[in-house]
Protein backbone atom coordinates (compact mmCIF):
# COMPACT_ATOMS: atom_id res chain seq x y z
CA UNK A 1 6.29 -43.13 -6.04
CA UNK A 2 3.68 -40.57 -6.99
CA UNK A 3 2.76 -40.36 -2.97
CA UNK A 4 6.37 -39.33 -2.18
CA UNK A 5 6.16 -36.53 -5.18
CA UNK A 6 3.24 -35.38 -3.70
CA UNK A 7 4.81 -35.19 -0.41
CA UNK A 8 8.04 -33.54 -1.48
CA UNK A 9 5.57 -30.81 -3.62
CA UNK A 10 3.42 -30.14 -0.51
CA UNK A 11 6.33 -30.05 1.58
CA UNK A 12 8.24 -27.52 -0.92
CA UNK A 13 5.30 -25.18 -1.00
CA UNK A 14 4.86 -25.41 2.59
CA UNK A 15 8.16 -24.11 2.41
CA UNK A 16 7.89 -21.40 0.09
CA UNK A 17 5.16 -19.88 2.05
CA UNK A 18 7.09 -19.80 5.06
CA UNK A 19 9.61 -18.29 3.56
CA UNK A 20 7.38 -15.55 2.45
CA UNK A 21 5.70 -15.24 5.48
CA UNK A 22 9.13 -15.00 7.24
CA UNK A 23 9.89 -11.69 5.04
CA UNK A 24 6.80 -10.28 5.90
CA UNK A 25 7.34 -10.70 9.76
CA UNK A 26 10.88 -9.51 9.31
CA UNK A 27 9.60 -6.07 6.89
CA UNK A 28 6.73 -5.88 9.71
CA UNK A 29 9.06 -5.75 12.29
CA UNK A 30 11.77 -3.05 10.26
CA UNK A 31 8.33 -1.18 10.27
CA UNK A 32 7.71 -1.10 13.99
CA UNK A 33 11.43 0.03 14.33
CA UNK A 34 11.22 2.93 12.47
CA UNK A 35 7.80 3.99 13.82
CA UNK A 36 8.71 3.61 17.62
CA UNK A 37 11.54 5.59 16.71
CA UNK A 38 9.80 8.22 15.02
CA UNK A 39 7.01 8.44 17.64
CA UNK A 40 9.92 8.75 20.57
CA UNK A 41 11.14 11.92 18.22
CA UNK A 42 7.92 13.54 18.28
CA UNK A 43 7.38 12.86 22.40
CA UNK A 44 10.91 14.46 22.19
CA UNK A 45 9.38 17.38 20.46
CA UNK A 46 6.17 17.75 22.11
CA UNK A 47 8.64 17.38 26.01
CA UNK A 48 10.57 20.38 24.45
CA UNK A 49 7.68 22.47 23.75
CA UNK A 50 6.40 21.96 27.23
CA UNK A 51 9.68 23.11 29.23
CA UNK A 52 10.27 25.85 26.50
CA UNK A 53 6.62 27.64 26.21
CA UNK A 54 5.37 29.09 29.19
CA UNK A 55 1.51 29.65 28.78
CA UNK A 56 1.17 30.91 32.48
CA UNK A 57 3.36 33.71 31.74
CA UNK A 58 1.41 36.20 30.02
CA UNK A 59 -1.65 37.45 31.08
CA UNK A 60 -2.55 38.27 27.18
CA UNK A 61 -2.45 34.98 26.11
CA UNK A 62 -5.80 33.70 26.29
CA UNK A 63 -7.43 31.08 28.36
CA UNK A 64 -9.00 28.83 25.39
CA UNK A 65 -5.61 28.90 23.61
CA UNK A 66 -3.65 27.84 27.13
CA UNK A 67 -6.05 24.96 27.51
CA UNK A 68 -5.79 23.95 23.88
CA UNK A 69 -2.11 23.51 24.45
CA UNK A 70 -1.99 21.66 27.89
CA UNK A 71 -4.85 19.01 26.46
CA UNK A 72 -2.87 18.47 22.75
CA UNK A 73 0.16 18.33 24.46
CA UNK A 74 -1.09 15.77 26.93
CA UNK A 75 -2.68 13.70 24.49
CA UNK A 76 0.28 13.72 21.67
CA UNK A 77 2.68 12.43 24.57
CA UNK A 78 0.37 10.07 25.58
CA UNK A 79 -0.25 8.81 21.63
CA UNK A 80 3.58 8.62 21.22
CA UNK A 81 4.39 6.85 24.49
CA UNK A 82 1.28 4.11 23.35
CA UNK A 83 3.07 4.01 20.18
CA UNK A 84 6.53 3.28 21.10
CA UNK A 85 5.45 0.68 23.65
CA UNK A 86 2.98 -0.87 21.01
CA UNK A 87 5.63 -0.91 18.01
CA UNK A 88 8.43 -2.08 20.66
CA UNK A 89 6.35 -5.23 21.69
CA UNK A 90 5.33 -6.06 18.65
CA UNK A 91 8.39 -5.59 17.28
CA UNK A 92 10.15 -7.86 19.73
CA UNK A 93 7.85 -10.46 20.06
CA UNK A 94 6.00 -11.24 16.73
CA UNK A 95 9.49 -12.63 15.22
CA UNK A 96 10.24 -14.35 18.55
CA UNK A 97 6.19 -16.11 18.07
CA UNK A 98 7.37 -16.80 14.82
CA UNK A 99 10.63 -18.19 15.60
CA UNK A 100 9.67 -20.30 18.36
CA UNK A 101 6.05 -20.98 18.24
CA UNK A 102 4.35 -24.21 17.83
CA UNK A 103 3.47 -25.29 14.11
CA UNK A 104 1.70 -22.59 12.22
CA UNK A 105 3.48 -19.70 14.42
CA UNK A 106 4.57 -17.79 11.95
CA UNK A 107 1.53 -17.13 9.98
CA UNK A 108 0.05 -16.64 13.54
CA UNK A 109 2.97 -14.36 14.10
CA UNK A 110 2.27 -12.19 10.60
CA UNK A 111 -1.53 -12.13 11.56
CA UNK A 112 -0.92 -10.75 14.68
CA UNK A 113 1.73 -8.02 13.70
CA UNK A 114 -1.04 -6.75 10.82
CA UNK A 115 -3.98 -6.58 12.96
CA UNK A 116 -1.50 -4.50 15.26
CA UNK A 117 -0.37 -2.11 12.85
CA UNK A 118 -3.65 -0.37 12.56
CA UNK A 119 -3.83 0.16 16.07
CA UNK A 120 -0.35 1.28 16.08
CA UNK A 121 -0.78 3.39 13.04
CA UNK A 122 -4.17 5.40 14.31
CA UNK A 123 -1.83 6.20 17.67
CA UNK A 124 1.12 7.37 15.42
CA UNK A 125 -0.83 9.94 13.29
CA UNK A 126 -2.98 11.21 16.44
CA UNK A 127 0.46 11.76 18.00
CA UNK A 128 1.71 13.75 14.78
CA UNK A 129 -1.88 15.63 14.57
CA UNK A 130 -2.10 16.71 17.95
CA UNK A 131 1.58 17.64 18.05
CA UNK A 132 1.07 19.66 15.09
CA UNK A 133 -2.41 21.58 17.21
CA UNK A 134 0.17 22.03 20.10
CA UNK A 135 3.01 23.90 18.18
CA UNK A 136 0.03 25.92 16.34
CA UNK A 137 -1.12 27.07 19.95
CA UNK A 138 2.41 27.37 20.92
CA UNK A 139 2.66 30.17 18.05
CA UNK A 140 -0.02 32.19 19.71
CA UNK A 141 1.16 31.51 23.29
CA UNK A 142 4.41 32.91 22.24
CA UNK A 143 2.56 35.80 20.39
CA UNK A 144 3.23 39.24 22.56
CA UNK A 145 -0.02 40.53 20.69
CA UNK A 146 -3.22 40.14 22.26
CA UNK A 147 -5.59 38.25 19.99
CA UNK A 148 -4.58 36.54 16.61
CA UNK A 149 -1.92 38.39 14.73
CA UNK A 150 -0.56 38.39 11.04
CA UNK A 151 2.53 36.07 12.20
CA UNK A 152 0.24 33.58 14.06
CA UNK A 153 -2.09 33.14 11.36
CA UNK A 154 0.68 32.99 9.14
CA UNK A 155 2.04 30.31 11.37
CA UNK A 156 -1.03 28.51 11.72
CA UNK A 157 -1.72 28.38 8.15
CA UNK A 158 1.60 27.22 7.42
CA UNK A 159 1.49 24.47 9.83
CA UNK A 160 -1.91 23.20 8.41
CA UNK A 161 -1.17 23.29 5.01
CA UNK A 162 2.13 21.40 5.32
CA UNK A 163 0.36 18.63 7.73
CA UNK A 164 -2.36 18.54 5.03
CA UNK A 165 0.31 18.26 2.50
CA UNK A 166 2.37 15.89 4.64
CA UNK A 167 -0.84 13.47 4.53
């Protein structure tokens, strides 16, 4: 009798931890969602800035500030396209490792999903922070003025301050 008790209370808190682990995998994977989907919005953004601001144009503009732009704009699409691939997989196949993995998947499956949120995380906020250096440049690109003037450090301070404040 008290060998079946024990069995029923190891198997109930065998269950209770899957369970939990279960709503973990399930809140890790709402998570992944909504940060592929946020990192596709800001590859929308930094695509738009690219076909709207033309740094060959004008002659003014100077070279530093054109190379600035090409390299954070290059990088923040790059970030966001590693983070919507990253956040999709692991999004679609931590709950199906959890779901139909051998015994233990699902802690496996929670395990895996955490250790890929940092990565996934460090891509999505180097995607915001160069997006945010590429729209600063894009202020002086679009600048008529040769040099820095009053509206593009206005701009630039702006943009810093409500990144920093973002953060």
């Amino acid at each position: 009798m008290l060998s079946a008790e024990h069995y029923a209370l190891e198997h109930r808190a065998v269950q209770a931890l899957l369970d939990i682990r279960q709503r973990e995998v399930s809140y890790m994977t709402e998570r992944f969602n909504s940060i592929g989907t946020q990192s596709s919005l800001i590859g929308g953004f930094v695509v738009a800035q690219l076909t709207a601001i033309q740094p060959g144009s004008d002659p003014n503009t100077l070279e530093g500030i054109k190379q600035v732009f090409w390299g954070a704009s290059a990088i923040s699409l790059a970030c966001s396209v590693h983070c919507i691939l990253n956040s999709t997989f692991a999004a679609v196949w931590g709950p199906g490792l959890a779901l139909r993995g051998p015994t233990g998947s699902v802690s496996r499956a929670y395990w895996s999903m955490v250790n890929e949120r940092k990565h996934i995380m460090v891509a999505y906020v180097a995607s915001l922070l160069f997006f945010v250096l590429q729209t600063i440049m894009g202020f002086y690109i679009m600048d008529e003025k040769v040099g820095f003037s009053i509206s593009s450090v206005f701009a630039t301070v702006t943009m810093t301050l409500g990144s920093m404040y973002s953060l």
